[in-house]
Protein backbone atom coordinates (compact mmCIF):
# COMPACT_ATOMS: atom_id res chain seq x y z
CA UNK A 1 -7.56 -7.24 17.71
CA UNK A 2 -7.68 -7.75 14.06
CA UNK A 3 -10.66 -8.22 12.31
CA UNK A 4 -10.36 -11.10 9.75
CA UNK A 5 -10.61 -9.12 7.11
CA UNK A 6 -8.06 -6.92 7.63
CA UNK A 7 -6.48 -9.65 8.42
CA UNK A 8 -6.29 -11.38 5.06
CA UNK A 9 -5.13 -8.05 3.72
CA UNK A 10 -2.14 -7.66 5.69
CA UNK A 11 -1.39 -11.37 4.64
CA UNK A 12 -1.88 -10.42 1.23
CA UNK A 13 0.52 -7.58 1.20
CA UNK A 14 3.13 -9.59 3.70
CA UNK A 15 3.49 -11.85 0.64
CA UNK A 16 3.29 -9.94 -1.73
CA UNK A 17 0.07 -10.98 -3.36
CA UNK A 18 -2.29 -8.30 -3.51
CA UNK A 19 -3.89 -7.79 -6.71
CA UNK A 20 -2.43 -3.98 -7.11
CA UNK A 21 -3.00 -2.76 -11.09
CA UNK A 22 0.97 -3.63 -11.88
CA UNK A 23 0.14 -7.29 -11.32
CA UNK A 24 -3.05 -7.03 -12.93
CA UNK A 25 -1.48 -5.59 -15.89
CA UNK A 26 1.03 -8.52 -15.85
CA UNK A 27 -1.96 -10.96 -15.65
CA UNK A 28 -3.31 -9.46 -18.55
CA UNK A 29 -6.75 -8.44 -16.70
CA UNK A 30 -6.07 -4.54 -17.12
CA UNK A 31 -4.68 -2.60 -19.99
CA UNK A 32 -2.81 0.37 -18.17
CA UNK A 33 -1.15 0.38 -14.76
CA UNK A 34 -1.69 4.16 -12.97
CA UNK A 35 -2.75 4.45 -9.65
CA UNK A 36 -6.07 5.00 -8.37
CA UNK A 37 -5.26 7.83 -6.18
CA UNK A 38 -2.63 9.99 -7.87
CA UNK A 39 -2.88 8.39 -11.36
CA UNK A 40 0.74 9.43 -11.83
CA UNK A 41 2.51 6.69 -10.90
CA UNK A 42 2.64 3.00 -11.39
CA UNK A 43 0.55 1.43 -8.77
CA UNK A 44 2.28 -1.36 -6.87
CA UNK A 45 2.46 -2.08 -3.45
CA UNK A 46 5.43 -0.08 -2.58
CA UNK A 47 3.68 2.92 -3.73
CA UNK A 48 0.50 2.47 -2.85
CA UNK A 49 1.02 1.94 0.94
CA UNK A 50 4.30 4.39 1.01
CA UNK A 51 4.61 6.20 -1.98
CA UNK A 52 2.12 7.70 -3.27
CA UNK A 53 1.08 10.87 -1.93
CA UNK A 54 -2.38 9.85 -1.12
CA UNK A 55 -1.22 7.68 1.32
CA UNK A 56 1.87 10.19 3.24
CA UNK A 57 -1.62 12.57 3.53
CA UNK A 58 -3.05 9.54 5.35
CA UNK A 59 0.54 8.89 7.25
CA UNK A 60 0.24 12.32 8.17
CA UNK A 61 -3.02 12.39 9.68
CA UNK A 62 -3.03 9.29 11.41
CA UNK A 63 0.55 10.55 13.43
CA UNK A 64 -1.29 13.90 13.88
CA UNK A 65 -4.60 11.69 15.65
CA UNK A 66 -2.12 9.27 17.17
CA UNK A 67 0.55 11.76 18.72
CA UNK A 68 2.82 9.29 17.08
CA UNK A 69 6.10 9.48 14.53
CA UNK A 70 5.36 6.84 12.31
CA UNK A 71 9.03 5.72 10.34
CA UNK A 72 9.16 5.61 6.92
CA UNK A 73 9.61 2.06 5.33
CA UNK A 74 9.08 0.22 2.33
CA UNK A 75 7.19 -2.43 2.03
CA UNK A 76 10.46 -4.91 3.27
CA UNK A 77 11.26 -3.23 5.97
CA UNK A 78 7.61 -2.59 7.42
CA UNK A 79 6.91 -6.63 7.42
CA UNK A 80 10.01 -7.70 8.71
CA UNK A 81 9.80 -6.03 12.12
């Protein structure tokens, strides 16, 4: 079961419309474009939800809970299963 808002958020990223800093740079809303976690990379969707190390550390912990290989994607491949 999905709760709506998580919902909306996996919309969001499905198309590509999440408001990640690299878009909100382009907008012209934020100055500089690192992400939040690391801050040593650009943060876009692709490396925020695969990338970035912050979120392999989450990967990892969630397969170690789960019992569970979880593949690694990009951002294409993960929504068009």
């Amino acid at each position: 079961m999905l709760i709506p808002k998580h919902r909306i958020n996996l919309w969001l990223i499905a198309h590509k419309c999440l408001l990640t800093q690299d878009r909100m740079v382009r907008m012209v809303i934020l100055q500089r474009n690192s992400c939040f976690f690391c801050e040593t990379q650009e943060e876009t969707l692709e490396h925020l939800f695969f990338r970035c190390c912050y979120s392999q550390k989450c990967k990892l912990v969630l397969e170690t809970l789960l019992h569970f290989q979880i593949p690694n994607a990009n951002i294409v491949d993960f929504f068009s299963r």
